[in-house]
N, C-alpha and C. Protein backbone atom coordinates (compact mmCIF):
# COMPACT_ATOMS: atom_id res chain seq x y z
N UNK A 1 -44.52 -3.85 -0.18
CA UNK A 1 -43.38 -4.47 -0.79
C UNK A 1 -42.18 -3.53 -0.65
N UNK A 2 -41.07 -3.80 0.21
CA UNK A 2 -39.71 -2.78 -0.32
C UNK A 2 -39.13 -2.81 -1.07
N UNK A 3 -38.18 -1.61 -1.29
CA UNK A 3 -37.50 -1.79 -2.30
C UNK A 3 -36.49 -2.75 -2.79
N UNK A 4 -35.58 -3.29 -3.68
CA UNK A 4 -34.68 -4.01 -3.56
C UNK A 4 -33.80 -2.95 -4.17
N UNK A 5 -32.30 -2.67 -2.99
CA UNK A 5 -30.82 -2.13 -3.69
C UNK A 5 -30.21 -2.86 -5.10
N UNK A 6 -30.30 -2.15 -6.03
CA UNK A 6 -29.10 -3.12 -6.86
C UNK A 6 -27.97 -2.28 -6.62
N UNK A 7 -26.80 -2.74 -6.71
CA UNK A 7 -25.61 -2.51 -6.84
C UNK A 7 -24.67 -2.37 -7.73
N UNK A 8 -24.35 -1.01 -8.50
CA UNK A 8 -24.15 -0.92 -9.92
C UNK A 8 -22.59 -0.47 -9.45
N UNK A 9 -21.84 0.11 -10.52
CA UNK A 9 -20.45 0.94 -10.33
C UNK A 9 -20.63 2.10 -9.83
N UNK A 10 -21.73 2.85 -10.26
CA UNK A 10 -22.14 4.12 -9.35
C UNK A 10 -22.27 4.10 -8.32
N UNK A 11 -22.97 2.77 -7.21
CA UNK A 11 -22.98 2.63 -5.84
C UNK A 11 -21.63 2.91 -5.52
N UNK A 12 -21.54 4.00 -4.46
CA UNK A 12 -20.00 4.14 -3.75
C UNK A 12 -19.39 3.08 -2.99
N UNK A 13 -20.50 1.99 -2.50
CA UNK A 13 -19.37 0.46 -1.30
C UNK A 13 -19.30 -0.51 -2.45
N UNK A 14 -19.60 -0.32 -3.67
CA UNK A 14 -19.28 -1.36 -4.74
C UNK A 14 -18.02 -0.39 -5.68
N UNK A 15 -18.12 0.87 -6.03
CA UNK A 15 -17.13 1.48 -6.54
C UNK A 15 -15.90 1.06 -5.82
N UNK A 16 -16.07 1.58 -4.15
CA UNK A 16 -14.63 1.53 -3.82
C UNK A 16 -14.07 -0.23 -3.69
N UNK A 17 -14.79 -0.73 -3.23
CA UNK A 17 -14.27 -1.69 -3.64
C UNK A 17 -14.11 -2.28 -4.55
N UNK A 18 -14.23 -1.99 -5.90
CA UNK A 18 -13.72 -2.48 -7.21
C UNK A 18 -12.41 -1.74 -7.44
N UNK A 19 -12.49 -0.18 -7.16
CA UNK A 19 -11.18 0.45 -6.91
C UNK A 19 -9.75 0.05 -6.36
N UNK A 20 -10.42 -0.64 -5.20
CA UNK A 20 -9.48 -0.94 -3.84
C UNK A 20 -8.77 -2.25 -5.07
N UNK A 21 -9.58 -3.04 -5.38
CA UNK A 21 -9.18 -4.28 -6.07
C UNK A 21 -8.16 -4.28 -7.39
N UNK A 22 -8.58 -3.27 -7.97
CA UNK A 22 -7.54 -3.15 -9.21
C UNK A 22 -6.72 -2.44 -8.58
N UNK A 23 -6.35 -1.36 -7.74
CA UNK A 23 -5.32 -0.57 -7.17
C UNK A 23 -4.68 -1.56 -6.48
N UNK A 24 -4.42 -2.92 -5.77
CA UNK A 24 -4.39 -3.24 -4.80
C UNK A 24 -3.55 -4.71 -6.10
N UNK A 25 -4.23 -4.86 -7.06
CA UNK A 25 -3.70 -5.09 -8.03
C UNK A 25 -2.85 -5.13 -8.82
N UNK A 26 -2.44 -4.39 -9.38
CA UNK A 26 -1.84 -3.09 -9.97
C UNK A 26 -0.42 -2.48 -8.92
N UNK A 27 -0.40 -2.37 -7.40
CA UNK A 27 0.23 -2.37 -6.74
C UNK A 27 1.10 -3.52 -6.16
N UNK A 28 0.46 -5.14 -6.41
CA UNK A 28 1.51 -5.97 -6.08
C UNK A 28 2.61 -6.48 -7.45
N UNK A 29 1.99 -6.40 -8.30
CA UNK A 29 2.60 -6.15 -9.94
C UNK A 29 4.10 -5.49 -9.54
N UNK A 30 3.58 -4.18 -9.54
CA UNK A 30 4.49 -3.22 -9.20
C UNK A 30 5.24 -3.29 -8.46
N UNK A 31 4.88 -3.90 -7.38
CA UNK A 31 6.29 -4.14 -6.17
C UNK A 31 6.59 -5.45 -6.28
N UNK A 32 6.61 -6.09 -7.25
CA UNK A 32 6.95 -7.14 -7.66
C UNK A 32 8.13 -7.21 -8.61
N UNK A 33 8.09 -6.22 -9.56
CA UNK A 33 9.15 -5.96 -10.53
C UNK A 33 9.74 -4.68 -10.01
N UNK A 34 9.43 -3.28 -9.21
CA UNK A 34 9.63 -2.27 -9.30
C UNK A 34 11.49 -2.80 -8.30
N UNK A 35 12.59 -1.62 -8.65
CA UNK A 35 13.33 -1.91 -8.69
C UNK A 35 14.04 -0.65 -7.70
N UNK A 36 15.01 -1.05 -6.27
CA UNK A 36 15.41 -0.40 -5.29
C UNK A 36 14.35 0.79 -5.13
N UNK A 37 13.28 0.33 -4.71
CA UNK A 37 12.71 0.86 -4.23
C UNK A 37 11.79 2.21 -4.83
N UNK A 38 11.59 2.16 -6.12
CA UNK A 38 11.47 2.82 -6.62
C UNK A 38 10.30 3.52 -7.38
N UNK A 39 9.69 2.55 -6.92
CA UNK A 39 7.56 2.87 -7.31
C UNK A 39 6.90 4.28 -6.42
N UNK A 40 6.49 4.90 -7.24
CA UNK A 40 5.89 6.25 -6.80
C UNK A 40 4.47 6.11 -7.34
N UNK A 41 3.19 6.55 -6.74
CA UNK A 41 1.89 6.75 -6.41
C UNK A 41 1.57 8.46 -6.55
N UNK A 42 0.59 9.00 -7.76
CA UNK A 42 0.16 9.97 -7.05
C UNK A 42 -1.62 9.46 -7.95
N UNK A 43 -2.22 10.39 -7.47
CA UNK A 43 -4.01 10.22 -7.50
C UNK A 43 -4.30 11.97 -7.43
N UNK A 44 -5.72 11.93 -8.42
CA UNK A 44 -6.14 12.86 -8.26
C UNK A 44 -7.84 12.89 -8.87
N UNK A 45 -8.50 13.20 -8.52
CA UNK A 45 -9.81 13.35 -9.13
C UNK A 45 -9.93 13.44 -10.66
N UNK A 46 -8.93 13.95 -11.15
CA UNK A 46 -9.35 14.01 -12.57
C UNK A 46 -8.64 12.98 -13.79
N UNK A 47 -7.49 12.95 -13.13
CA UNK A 47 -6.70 11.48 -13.82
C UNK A 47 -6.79 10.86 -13.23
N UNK A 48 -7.16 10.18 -12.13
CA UNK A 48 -7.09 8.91 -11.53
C UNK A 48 -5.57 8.96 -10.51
N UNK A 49 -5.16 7.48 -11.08
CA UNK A 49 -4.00 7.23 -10.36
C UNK A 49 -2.82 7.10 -11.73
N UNK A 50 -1.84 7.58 -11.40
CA UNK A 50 -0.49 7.11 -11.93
C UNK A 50 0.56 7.03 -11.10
N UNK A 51 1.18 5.45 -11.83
CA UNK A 51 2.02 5.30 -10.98
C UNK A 51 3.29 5.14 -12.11
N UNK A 52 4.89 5.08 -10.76
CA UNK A 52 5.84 5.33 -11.87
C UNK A 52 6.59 4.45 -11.07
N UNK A 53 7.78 3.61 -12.26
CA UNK A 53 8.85 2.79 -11.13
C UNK A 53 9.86 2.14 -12.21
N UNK A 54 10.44 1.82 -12.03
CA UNK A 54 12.15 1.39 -12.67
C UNK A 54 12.09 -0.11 -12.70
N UNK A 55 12.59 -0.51 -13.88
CA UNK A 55 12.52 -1.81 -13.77
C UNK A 55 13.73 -2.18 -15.00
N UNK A 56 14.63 -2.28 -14.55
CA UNK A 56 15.89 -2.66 -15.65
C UNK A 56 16.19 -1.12 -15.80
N UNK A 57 16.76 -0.45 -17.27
CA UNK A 57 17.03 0.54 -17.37
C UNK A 57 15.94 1.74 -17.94
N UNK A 58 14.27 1.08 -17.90
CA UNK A 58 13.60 1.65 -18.42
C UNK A 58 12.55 2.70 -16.79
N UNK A 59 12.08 3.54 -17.21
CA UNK A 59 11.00 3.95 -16.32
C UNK A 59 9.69 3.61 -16.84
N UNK A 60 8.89 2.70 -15.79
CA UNK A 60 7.37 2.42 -16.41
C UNK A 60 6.39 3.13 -15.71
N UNK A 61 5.03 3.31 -16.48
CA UNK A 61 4.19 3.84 -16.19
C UNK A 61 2.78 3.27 -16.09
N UNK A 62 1.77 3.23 -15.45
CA UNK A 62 0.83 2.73 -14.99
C UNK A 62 -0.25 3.79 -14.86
N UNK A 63 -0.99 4.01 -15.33
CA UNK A 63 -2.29 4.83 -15.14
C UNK A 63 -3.10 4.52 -15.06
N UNK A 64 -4.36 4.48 -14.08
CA UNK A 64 -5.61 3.98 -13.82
C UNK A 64 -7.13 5.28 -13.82
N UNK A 65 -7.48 5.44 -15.23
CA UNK A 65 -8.23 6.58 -15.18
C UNK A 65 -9.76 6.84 -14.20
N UNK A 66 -10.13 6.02 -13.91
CA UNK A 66 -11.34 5.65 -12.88
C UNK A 66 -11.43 4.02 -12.74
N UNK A 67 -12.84 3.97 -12.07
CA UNK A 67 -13.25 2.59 -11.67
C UNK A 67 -14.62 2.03 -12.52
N UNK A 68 -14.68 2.99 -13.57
CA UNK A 68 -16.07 2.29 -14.01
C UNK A 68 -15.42 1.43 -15.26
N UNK A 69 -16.74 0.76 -15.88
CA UNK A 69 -16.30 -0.12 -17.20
C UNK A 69 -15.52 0.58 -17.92
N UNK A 70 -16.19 1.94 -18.05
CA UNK A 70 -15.84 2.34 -19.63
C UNK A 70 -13.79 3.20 -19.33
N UNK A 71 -13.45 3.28 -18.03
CA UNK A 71 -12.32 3.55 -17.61
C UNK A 71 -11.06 3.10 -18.23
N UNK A 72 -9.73 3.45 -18.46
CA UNK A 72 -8.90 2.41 -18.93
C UNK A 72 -7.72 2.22 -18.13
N UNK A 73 -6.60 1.24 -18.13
CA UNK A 73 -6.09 0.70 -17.49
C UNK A 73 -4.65 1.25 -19.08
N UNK A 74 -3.55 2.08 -18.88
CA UNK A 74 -2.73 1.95 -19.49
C UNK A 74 -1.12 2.20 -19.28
N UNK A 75 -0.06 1.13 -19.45
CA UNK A 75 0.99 1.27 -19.15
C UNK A 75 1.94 1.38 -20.44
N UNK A 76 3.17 2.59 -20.08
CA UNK A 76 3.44 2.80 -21.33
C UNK A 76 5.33 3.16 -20.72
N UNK A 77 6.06 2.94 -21.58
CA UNK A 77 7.44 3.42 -21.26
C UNK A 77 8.22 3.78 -22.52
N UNK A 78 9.06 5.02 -22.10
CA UNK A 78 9.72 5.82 -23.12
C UNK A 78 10.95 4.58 -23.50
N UNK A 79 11.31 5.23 -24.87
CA UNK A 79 12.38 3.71 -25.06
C UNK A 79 13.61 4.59 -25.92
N UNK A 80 12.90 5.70 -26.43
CA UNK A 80 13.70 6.23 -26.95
C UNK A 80 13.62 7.89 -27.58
N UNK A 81 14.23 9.09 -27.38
CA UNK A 81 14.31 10.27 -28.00
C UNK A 81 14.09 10.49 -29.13
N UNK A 82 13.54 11.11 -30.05
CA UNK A 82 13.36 11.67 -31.04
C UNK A 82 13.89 13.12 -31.11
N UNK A 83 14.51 13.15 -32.22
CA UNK A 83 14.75 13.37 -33.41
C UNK A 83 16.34 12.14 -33.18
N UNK A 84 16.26 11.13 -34.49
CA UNK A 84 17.26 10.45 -34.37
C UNK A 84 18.20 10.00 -35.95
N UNK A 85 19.25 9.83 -35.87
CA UNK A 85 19.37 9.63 -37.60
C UNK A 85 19.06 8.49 -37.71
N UNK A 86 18.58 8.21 -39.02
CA UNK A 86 17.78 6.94 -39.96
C UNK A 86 16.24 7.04 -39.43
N UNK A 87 15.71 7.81 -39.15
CA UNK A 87 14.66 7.81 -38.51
C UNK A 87 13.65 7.29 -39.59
N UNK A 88 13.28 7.23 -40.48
CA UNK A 88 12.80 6.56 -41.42
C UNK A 88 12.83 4.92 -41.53
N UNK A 89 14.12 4.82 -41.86
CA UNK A 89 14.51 3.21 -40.97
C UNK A 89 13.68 2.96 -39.69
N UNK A 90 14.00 3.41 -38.95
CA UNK A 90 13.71 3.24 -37.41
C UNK A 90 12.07 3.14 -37.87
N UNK A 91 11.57 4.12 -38.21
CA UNK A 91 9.37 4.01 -38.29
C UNK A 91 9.53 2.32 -39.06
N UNK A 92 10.02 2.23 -39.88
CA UNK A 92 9.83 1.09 -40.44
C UNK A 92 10.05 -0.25 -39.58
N UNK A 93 11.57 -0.07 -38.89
CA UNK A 93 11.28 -1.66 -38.14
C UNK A 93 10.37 -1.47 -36.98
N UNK A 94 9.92 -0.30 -36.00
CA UNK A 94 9.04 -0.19 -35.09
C UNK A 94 7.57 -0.73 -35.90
N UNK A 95 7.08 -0.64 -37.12
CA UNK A 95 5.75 -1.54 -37.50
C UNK A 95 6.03 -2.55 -37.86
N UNK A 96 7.79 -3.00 -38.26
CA UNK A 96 7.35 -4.35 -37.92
C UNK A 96 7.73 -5.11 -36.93
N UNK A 97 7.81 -4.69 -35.98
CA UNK A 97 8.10 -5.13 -34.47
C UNK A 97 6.39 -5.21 -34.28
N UNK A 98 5.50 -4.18 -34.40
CA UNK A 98 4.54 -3.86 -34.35
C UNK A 98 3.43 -5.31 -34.46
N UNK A 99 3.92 -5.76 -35.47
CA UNK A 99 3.68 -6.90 -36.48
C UNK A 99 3.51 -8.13 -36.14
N UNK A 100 3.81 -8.31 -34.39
CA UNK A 100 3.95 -9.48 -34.06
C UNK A 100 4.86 -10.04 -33.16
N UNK A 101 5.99 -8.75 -32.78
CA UNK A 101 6.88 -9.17 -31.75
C UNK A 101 6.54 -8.45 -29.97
N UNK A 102 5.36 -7.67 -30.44
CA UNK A 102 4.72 -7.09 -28.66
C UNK A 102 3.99 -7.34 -28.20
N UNK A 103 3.37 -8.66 -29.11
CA UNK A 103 2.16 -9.41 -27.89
C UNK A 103 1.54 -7.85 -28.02
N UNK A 104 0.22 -7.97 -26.80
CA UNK A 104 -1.25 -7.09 -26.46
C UNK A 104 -0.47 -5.50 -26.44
N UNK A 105 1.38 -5.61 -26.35
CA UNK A 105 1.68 -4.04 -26.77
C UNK A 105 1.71 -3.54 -27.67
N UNK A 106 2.46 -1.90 -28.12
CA UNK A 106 2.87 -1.56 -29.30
C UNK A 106 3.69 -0.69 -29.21
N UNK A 107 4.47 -0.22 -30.23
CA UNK A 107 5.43 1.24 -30.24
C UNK A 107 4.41 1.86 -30.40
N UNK A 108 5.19 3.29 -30.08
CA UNK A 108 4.22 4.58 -30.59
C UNK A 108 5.20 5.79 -30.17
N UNK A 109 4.29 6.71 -30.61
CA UNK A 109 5.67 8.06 -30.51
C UNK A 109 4.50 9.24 -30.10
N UNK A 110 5.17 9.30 -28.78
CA UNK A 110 4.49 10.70 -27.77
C UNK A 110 5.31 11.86 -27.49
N UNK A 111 5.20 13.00 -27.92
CA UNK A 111 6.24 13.92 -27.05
C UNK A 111 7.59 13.45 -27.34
N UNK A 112 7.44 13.47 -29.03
CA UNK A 112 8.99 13.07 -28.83
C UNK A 112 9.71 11.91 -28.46
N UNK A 113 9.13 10.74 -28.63
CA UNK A 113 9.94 10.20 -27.52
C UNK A 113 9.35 8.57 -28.13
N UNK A 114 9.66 7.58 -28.72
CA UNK A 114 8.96 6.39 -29.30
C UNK A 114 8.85 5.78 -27.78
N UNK A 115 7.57 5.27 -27.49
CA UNK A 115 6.91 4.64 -26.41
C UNK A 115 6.56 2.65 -26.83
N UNK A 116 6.67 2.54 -25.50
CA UNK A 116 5.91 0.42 -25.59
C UNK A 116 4.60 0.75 -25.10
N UNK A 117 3.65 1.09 -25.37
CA UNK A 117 2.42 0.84 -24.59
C UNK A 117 1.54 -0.16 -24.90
N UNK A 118 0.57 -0.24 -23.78
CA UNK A 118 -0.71 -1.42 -23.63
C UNK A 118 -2.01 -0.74 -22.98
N UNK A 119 -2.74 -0.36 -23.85
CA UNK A 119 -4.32 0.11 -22.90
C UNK A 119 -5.00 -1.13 -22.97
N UNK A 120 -6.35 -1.12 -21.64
CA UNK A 120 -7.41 -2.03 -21.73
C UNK A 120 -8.37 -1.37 -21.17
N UNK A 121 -9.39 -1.20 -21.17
CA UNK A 121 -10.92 -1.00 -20.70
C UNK A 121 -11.13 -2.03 -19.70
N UNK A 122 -11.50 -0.93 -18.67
CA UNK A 122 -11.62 -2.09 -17.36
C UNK A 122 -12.87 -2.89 -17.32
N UNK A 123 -13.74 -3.06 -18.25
CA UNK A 123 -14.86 -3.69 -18.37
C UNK A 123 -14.23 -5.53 -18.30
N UNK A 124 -14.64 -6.21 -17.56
CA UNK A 124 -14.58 -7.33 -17.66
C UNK A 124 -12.74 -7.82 -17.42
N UNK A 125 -12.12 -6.93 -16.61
CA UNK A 125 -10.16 -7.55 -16.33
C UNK A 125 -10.38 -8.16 -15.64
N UNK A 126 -9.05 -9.14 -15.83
CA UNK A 126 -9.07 -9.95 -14.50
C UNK A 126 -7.51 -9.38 -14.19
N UNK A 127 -7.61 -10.14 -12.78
CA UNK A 127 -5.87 -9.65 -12.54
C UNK A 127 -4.96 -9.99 -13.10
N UNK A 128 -5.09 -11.72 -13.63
CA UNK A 128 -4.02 -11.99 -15.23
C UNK A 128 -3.86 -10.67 -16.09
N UNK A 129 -4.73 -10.41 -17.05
CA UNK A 129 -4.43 -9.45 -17.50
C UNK A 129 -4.08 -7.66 -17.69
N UNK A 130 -3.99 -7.32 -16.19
CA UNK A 130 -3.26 -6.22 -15.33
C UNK A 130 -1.94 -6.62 -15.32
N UNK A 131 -1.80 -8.02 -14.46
CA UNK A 131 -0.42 -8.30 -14.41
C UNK A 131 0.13 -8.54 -15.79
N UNK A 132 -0.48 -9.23 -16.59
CA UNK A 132 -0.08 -9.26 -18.25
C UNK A 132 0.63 -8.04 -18.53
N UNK A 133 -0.56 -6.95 -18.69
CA UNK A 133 0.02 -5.88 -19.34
C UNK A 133 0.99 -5.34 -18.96
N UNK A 134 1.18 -4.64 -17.48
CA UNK A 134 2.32 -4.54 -16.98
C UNK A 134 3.66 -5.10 -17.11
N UNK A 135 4.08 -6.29 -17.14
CA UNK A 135 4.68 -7.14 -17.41
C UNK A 135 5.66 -7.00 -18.50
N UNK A 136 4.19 -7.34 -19.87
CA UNK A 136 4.62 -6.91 -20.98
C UNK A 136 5.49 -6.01 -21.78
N UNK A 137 4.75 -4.89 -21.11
CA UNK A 137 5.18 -3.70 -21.64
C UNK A 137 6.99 -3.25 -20.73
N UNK A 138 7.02 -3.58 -19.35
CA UNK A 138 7.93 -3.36 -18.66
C UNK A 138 9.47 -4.40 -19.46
N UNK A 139 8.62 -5.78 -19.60
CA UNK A 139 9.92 -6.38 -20.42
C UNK A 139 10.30 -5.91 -22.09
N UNK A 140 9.24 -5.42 -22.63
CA UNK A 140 9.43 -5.38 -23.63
C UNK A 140 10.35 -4.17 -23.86
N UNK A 141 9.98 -3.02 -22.89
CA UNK A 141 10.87 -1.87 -22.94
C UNK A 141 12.33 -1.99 -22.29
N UNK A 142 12.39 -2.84 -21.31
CA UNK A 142 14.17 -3.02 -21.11
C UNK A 142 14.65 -3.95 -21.78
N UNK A 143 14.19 -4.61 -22.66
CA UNK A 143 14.76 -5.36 -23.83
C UNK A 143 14.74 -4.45 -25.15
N UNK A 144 14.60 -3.85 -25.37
CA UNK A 144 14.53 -2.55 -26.88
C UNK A 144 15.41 -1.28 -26.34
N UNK A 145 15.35 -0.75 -25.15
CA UNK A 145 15.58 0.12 -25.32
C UNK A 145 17.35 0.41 -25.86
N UNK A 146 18.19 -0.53 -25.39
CA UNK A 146 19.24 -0.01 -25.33
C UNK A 146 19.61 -0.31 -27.00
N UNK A 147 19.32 -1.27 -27.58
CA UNK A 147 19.52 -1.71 -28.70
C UNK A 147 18.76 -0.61 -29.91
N UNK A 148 17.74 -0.01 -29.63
CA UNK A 148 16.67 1.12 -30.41
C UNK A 148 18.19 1.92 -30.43
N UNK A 149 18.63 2.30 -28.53
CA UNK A 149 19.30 3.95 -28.80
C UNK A 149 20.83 3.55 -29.53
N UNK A 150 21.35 2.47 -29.49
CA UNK A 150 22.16 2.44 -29.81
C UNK A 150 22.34 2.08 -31.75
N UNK A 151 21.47 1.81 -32.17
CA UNK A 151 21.28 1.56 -33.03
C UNK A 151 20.70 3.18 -34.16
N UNK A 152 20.11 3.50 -33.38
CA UNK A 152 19.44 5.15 -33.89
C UNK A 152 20.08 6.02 -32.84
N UNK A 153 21.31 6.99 -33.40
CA UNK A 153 21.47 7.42 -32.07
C UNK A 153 21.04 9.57 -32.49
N UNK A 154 20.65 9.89 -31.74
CA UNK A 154 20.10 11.58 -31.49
C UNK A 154 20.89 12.12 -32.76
N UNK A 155 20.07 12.53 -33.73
CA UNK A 155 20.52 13.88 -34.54
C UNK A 155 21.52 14.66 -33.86
């Protein structure tokens, strides 16, 4: 009796091609909204892929940490500087924006800096929801941002 191959995420001609598929993904998104030309690619063994590109007045971000299930898929864009006056104000309407106006996104504050992001676990995506997230997060941040800085402006 021989053996029978199964074909898991660990197999390397089923990895890369699940790879190829969300990258390939993920890349027409991007050159779909990305703006004069402006989408950049780098990859590396230990983060994956990130990608970066302009879309209105915001810069978005795209990170793809591997190809297995437990991997995540997250796009995130700066919207605004920290340290700002009313900043107290400001935490307050960012949860309730939080609340119901970002869809599958959210604010958040990295480095300074209040962020739109969207993670997903690549277990079970489809390309709707790649292109979703992307999307999302890209409109949601050139619609906030100018109104956030102008509204809260730098200590």
């Amino acid at each position: 009796m021989s053996e029978v191959e199964t074909l898991t995420p660990e197999t390397p001609e089923l990895a890369s091609e699940l790879t190829a598929s969300h990258i390939e993904i993920i890349e027409t998104v991007i050159d779909s909204l990305a703006q004069d030309n402006s989408a950049m690619v780098s990859h590396d063994e230990e983060d994956g892929y990130l990608w970066k590109f302009r879309y209105g007045t915001v810069d978005v971000y795209v990170q793809l940490t591997g190809i297995t299930d437990d991997d995540t898929l997250t796009v995130w864009s700066p919207v605004l500087k920290l340290p700002v006056q009313n900043q107290d104000k400001l935490l307050h309407q960012l949860l309730e924006m939080n609340c119901g106006n970002t869809f599958e996104a959210c604010f958040g504050i990295s480095n300074q800096e209040v962020l739109i992001l969207a993670s997903r676990i690549l277990a079970d995506i489809n390309p709707g929801e790649i292109s979703r997230l992307i999307t999302i997060v890209a409109s949601l941040a050139d619609e906030q941002d100018e109104a956030l800085q102008a509204s809260y402006p730098a200590q």
